[in-house]
Protein backbone atom coordinates (compact mmCIF):
# COMPACT_ATOMS: atom_id res chain seq x y z
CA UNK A 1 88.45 92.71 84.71
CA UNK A 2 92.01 92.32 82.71
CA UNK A 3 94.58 94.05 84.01
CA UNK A 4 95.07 95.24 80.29
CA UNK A 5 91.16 96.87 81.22
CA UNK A 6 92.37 98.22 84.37
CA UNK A 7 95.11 99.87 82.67
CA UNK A 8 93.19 101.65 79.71
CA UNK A 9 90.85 102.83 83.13
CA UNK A 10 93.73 104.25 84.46
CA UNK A 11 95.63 105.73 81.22
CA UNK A 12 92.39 107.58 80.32
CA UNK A 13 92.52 109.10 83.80
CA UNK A 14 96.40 110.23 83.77
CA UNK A 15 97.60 110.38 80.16
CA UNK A 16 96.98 114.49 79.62
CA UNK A 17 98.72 115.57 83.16
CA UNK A 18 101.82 116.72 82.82
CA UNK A 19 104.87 114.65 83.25
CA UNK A 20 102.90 111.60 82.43
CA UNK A 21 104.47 108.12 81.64
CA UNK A 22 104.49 104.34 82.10
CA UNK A 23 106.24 101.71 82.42
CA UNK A 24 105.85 97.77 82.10
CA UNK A 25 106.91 96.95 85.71
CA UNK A 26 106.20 93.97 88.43
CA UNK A 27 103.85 92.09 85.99
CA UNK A 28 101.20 95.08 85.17
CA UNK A 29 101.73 98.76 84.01
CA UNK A 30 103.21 101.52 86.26
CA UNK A 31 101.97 104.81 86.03
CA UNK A 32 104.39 107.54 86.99
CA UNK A 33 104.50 111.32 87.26
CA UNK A 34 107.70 113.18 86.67
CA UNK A 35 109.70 110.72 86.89
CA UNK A 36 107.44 109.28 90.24
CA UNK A 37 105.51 106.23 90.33
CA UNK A 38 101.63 106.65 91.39
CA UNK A 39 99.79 104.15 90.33
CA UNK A 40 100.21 100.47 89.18
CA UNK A 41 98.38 97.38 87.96
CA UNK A 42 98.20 94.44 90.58
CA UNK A 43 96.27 91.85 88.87
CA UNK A 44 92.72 92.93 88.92
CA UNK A 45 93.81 95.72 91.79
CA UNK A 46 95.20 98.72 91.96
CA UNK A 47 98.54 99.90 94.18
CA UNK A 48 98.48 103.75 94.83
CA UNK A 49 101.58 105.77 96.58
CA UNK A 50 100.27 108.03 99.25
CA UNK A 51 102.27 109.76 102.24
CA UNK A 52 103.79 107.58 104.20
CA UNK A 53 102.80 109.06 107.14
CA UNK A 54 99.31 108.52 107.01
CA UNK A 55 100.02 104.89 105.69
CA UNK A 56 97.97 103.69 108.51
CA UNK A 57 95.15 105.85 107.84
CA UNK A 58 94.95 104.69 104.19
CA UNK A 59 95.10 101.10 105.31
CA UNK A 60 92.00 101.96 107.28
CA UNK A 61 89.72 102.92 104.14
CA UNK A 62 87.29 100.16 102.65
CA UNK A 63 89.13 97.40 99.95
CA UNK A 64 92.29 98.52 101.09
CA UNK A 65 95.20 96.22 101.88
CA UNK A 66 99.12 96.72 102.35
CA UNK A 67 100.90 96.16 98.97
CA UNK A 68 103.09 93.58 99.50
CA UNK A 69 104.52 92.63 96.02
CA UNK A 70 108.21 91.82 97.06
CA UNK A 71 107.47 89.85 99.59
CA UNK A 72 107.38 92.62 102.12
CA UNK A 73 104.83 95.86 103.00
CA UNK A 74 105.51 98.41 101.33
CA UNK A 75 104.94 101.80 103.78
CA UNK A 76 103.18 104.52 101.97
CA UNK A 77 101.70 102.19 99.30
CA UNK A 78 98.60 100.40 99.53
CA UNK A 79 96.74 98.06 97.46
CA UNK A 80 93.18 98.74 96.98
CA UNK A 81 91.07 95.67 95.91
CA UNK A 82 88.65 95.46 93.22
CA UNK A 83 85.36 96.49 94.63
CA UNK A 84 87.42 99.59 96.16
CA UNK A 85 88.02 100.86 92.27
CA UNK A 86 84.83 99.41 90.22
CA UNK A 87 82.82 102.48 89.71
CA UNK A 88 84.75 105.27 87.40
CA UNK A 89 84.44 107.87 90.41
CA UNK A 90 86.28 105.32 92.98
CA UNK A 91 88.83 104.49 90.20
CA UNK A 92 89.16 108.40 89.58
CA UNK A 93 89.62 109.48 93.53
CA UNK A 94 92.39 106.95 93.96
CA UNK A 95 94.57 107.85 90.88
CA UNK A 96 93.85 111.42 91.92
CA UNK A 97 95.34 111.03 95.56
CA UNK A 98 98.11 109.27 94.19
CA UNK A 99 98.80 111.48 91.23
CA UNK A 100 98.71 114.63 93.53
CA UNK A 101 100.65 112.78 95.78
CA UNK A 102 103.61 112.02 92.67
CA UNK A 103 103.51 115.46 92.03
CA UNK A 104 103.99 116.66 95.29
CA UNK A 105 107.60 114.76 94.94
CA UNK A 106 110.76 116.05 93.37
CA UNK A 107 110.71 115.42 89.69
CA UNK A 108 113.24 112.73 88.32
């Protein structure tokens, strides 16, 4: 699947919340809410933002890997490979948690 494809996945998910927006960011689309970034595109894989303190826990889950983008993990992000988001409903749970999640945060 494109990452173009992943994104559309994604956009039909988040674009009517409130406080929705994107950005082109680290080679794929970064989905943001209020200001705070969610969800992104990773190649054919997602990255969610989750509480960092259960970063361990969410590292634990099937598909699930640390996001290291920068060269570095990122605590409180993980990247979740493509079997982990290839039904709608998987796809949907993730961007869910992290959405809630982005909301939870101060808006920007």
């Amino acid at each position: 699947m494109s990452n173009d494809v992943l994104a559309d996945r994604i956009r039909s998910i988040l674009s009517n919340r409130n406080g929705y927006s994107e950005r082109n960011m680290f080679g794929g689309v970064c989905f943001m809410i209020n200001g705070n970034m969610c969800v992104g595109t990773w190649k054919e894989s997602i990255i969610v933002r989750l509480d960092r303190m259960q970063h361990d826990e969410t590292l634990a889950e099937p598909h699930t890997k640390p996001a290291d983008i920068a060269g570095r993990t990122m605590k409180g992000w993980a990247l979740v490979e493509p079997p982990g988001i290839a039904s709608a409903q998987d796809l949907q749970d993730w961007v869910d948690r992290a959405a809630a999640y982005a909301a939870s945060l101060p808006a920007k």
